[in-house]
C-alpha atoms as a PDB file:
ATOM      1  CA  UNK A   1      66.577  -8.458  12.343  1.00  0.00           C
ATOM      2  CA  UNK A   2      68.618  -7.486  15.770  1.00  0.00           C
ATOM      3  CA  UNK A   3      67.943  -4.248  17.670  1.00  0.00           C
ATOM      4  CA  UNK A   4      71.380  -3.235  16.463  1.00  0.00           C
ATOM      5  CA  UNK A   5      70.141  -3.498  12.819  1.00  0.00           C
ATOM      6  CA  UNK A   6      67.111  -1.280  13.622  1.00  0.00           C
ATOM      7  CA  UNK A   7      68.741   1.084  15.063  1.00  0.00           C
ATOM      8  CA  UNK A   8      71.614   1.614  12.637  1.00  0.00           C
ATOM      9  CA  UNK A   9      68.898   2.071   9.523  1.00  0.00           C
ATOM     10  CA  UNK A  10      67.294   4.459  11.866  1.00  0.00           C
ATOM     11  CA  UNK A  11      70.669   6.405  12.185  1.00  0.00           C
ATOM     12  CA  UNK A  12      71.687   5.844   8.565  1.00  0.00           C
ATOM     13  CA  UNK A  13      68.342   7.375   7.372  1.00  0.00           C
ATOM     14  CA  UNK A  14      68.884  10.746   9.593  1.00  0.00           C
ATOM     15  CA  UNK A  15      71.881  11.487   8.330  1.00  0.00           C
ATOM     16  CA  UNK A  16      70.993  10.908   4.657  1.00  0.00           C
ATOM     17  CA  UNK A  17      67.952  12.558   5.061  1.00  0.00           C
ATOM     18  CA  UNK A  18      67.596  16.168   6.153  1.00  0.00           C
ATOM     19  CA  UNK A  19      64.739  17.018   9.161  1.00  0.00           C
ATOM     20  CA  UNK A  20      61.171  18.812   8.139  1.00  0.00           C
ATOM     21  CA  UNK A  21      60.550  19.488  12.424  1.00  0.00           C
ATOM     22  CA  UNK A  22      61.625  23.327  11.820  1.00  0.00           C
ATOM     23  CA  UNK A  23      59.064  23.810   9.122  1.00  0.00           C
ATOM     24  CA  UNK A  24      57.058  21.716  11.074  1.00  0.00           C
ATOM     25  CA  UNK A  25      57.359  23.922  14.496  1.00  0.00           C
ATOM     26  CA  UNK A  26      57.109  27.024  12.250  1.00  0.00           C
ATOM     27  CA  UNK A  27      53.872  25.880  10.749  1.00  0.00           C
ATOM     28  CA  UNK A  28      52.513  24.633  14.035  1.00  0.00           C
ATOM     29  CA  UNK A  29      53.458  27.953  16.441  1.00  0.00           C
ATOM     30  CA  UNK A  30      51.927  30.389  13.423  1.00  0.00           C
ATOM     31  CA  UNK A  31      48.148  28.440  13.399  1.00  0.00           C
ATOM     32  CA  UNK A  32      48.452  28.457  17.115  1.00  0.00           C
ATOM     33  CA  UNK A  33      48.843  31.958  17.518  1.00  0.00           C
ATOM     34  CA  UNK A  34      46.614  32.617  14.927  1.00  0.00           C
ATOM     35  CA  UNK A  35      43.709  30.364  16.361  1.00  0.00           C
ATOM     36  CA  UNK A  36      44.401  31.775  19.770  1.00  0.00           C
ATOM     37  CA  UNK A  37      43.585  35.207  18.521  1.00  0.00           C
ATOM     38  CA  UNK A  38      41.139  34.388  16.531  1.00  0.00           C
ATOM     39  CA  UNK A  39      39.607  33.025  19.742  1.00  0.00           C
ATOM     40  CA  UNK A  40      40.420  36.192  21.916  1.00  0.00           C
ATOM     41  CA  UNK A  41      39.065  38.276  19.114  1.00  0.00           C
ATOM     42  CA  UNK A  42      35.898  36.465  19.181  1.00  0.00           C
ATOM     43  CA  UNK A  43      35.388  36.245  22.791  1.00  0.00           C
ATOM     44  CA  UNK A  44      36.259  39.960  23.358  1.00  0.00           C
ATOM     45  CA  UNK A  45      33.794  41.331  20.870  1.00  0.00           C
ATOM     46  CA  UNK A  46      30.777  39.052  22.405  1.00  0.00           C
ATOM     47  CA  UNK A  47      31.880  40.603  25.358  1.00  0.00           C
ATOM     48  CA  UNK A  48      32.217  44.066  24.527  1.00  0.00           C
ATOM     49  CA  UNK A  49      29.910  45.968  21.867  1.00  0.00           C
ATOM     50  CA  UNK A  50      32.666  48.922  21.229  1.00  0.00           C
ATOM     51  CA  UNK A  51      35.333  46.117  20.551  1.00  0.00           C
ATOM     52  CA  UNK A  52      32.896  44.622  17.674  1.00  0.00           C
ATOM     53  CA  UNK A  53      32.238  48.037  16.319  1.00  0.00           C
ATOM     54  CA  UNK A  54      35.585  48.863  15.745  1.00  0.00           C
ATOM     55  CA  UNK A  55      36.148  45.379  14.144  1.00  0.00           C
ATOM     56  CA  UNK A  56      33.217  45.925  11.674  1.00  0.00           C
ATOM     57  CA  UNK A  57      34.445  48.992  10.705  1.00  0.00           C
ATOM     58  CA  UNK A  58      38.249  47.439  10.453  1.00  0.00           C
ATOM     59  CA  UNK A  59      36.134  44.790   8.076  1.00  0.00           C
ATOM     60  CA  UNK A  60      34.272  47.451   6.293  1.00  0.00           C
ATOM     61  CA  UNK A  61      37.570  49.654   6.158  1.00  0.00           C
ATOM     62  CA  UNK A  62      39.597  46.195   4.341  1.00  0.00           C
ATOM     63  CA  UNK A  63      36.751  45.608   2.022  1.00  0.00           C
ATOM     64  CA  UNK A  64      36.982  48.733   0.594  1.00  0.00           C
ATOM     65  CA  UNK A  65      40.355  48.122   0.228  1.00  0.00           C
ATOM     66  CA  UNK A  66      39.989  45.248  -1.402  1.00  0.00           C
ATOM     67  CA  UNK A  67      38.653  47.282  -4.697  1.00  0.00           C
ATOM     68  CA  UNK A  68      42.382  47.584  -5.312  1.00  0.00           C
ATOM     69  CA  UNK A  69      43.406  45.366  -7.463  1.00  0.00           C
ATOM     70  CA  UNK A  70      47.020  45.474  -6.983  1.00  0.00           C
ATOM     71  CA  UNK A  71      47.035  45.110  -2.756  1.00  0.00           C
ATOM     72  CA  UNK A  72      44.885  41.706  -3.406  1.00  0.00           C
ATOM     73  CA  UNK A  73      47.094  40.382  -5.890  1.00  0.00           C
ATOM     74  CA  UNK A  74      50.068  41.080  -3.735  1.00  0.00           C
ATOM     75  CA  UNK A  75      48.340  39.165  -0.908  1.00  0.00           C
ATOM     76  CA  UNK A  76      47.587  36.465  -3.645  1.00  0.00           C
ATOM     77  CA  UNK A  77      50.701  36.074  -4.935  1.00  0.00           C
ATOM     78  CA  UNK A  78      52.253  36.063  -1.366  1.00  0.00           C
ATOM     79  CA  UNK A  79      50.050  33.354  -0.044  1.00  0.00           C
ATOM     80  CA  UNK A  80      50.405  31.244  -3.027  1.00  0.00           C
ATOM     81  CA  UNK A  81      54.404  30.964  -2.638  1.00  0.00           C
ATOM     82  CA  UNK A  82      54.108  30.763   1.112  1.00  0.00           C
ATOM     83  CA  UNK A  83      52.005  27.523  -0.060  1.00  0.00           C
ATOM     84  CA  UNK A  84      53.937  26.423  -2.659  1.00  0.00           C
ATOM     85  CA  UNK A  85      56.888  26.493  -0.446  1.00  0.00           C
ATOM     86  CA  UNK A  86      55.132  24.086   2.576  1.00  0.00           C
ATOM     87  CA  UNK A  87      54.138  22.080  -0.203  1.00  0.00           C
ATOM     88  CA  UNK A  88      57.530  21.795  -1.547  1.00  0.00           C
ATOM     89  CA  UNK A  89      58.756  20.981   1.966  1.00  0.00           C
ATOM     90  CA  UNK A  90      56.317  18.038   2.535  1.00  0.00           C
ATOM     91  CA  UNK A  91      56.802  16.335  -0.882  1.00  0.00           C
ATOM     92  CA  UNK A  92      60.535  17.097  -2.060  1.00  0.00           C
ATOM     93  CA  UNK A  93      62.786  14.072  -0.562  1.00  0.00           C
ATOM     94  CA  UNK A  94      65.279  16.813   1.378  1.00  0.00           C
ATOM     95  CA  UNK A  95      68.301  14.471   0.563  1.00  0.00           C
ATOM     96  CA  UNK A  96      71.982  15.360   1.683  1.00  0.00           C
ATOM     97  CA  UNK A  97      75.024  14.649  -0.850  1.00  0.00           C
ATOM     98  CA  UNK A  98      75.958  11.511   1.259  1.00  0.00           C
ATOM     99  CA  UNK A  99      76.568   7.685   1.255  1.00  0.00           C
ATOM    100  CA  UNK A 100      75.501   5.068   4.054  1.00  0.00           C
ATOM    101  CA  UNK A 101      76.196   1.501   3.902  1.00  0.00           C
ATOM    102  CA  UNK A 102      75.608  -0.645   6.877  1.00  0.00           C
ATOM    103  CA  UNK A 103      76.986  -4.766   7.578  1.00  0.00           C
ATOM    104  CA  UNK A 104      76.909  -6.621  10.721  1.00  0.00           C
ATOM    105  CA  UNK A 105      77.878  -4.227  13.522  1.00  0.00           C
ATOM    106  CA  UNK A 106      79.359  -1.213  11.061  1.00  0.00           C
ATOM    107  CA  UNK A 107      77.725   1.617   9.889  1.00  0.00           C
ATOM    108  CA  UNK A 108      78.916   3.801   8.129  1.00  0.00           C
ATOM    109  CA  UNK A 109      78.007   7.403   6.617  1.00  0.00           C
ATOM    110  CA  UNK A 110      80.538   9.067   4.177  1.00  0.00           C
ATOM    111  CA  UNK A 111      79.765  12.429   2.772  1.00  0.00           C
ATOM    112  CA  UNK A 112      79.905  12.642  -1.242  1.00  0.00           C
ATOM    113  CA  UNK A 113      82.539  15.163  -0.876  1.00  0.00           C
ATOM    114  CA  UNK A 114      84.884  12.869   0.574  1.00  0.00           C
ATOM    115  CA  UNK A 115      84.235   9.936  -1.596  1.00  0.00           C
ATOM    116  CA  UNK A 116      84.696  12.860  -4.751  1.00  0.00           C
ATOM    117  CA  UNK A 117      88.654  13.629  -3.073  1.00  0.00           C
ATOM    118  CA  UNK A 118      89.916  10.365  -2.583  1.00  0.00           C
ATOM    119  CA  UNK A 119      88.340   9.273  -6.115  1.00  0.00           C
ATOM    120  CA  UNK A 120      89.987  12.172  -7.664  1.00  0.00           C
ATOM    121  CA  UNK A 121      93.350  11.597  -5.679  1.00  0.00           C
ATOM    122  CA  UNK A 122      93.312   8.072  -6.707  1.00  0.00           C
ATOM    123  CA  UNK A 123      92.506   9.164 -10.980  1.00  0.00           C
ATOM    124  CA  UNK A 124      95.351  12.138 -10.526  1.00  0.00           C
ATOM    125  CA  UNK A 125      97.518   9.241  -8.982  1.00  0.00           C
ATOM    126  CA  UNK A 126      96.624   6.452 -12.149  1.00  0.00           C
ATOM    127  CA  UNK A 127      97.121   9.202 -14.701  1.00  0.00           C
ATOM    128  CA  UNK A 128     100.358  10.991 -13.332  1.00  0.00           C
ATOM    129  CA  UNK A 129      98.226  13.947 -13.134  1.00  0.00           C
ATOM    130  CA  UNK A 130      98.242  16.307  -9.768  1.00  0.00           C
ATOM    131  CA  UNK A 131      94.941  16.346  -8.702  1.00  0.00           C
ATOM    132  CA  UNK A 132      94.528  20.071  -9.298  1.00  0.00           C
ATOM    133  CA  UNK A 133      93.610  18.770 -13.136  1.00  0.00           C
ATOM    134  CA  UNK A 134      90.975  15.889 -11.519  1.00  0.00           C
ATOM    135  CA  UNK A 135      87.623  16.683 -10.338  1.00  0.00           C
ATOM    136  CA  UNK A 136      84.696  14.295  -9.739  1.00  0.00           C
ATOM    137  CA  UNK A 137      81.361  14.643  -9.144  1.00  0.00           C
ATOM    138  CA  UNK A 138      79.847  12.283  -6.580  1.00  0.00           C
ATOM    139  CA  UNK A 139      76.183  11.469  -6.979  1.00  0.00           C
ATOM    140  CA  UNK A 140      73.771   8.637  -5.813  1.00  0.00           C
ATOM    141  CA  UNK A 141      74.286   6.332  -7.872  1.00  0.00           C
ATOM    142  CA  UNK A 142      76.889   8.034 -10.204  1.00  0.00           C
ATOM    143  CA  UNK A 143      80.374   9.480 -10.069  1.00  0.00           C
ATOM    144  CA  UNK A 144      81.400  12.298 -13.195  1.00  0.00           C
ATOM    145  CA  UNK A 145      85.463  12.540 -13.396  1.00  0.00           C
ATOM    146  CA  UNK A 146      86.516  15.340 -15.065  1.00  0.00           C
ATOM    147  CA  UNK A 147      90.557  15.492 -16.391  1.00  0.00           C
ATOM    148  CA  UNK A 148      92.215  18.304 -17.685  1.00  0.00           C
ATOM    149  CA  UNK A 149      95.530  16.878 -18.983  1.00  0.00           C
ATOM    150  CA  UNK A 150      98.788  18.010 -19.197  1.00  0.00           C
ATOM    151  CA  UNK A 151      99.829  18.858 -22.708  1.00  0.00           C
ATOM    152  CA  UNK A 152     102.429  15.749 -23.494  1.00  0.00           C
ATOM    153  CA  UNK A 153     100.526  13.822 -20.658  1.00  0.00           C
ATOM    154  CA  UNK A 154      98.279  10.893 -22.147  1.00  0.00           C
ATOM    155  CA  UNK A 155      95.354  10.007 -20.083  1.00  0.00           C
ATOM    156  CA  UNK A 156      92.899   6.576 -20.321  1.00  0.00           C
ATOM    157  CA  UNK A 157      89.656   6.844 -19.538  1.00  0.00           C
ATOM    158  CA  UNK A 158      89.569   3.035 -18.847  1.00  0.00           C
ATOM    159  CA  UNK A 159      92.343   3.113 -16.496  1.00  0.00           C
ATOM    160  CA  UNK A 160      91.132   6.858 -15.061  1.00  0.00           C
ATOM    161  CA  UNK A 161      87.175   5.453 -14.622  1.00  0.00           C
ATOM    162  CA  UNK A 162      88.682   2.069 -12.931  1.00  0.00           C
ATOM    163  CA  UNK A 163      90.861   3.671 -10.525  1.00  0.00           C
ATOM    164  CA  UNK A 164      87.776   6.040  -9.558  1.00  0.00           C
ATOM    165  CA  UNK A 165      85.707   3.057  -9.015  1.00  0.00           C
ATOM    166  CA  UNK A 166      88.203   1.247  -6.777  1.00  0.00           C
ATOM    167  CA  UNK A 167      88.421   3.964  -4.948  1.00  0.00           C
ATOM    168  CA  UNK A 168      84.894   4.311  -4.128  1.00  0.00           C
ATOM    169  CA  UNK A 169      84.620   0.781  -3.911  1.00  0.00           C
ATOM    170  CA  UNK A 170      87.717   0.163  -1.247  1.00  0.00           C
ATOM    171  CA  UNK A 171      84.856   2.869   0.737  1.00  0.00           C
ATOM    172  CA  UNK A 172      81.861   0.039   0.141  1.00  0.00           C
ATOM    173  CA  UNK A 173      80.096   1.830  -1.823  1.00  0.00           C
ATOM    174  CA  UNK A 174      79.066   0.993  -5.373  1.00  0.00           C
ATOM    175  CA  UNK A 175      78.828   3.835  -7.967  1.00  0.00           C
ATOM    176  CA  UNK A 176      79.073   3.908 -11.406  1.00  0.00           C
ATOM    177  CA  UNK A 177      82.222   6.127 -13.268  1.00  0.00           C
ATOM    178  CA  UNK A 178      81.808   8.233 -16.308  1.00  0.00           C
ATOM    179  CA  UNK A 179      84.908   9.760 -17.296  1.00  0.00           C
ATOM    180  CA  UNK A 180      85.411  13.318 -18.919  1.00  0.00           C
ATOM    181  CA  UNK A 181      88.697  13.950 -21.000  1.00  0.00           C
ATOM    182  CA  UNK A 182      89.099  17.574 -22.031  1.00  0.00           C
ATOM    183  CA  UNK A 183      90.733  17.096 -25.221  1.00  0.00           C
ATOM    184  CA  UNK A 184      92.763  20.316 -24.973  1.00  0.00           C
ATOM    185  CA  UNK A 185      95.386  19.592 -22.698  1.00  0.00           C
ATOM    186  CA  UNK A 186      96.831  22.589 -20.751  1.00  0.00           C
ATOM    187  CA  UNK A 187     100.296  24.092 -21.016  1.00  0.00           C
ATOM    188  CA  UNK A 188     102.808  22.958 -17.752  1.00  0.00           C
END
C-alpha cells in the first residue's frame, strides 16, 4: 500500500460519507456551557447565602410545577427526540448519493445524479426515445430505468438495461439495471 493509496481512500471516504463534527461541536459547546454554569451556580451560592435562597425557592417554585402533568410531559417528550435525534446521528451511516472508484494514481468520485443522466441519455439514445421519456434511478449497487414510450415506438428492455449498464460501466462503476416499461405509451 503507497501513501498515494492511503490517501485517496481517505479522500474517497469524505466525499461518500457526510461529516458528524457539526453535531459533534453542537453537542460539545451545549455540555460546556452547561457544566460551566452549573459550576458558577455552585460556587456562587457557597459563596453567597441570598444567592442559595433564591435558588431553593427557584427549586421549590419548579417542583411545584412539576404537579402538572402536561409541562413534564412536554419536557419528556422534548428530551426524548432531542435524544433520539443524537442517537440517530451517531448510528445512521450519513451516506451521499455518490460513486468512488479508485486504480493506480486515479480517483475518482461521480455523483449518482450524473451517472442517472448519461445512463438515461445513453437508454433514450438505444431506444430512439428523447430522454424527456427516460429516467433512472441511481443507487449503490442498483440503477431503476424508467421508459415512457412513444405510442408506435417499440422499446427492449434488453437492449434499454444494456445500454444503461455500458453507460455506467464506460464510468467504472459496476451497477446492476432493472428496467421499467410503462406499457401505455404516450401520444407524440
Amino acid at each position: 500500500m503507497t501513501a498515494e493509496s492511503a490517501v485517496y481512500r481517505r479522500v474517497l471516504r469524505r466525499q461518500r460519507y457526510s461529516p458528524r463534527t457539526g453535531a459533534a461541536v453542537v453537542v460539545a459547546a451545549a455540555a460546556s456551557v452547561l457544566g460551566a454554569a452549573g459550576i458558577v451556580l455552585a460556587m456562587w451560592c457557597w459563596a453567597d447565602p441570598a444567592v442559595r435562597e433564591r435558588v431553593d425557592r427557584l427549586v421549590g417554585s419548579l417542583s411545584q410545577l412539576g404537579g402538572d402533568r402536561a409541562v413534564v410531559t412536554a419536557i419528556g417528550v422534548v428530551a426524548v427526540l432531542l435524544s433520539l435525534l443524537l442517537i440517530a446521528m451517531a448510528v445512521l451511516p450519513g451516506r451521499r448519493a455518490r460513486h468512488t472508484r479508485m486504480t493506480g494514481r486515479v480517483a475518482l468520485s461521480a455523483d449518482d445524479g450524473v451517472l442517472a443522466d448519461a445512463s438515461a441519455d445513453a437508454v433514450a439514445a438505444a431506444c430512439g426515445l428523447s430522454s424527456d421519456r427516460v429516467s433512472v434511478s441511481v443507487r449503490p449497487r442498483s440503477a431503476t430505468v424508467r421508459v415512457v414510450p412513444l405510442s408506435g415506438v417499440r422499446v427492449h428492455r434488453d437492449i434499454a438495461a444494456e445500454s444503461a449498464k455500458q453507460a455506467i460501466a464506460a464510468a467504472g462503476f459496476a451497477v446492476t439495471s432493472r428496467v421499467l416499461v410503462d406499457h401505455r405509451a404516450v401520444v407524440a
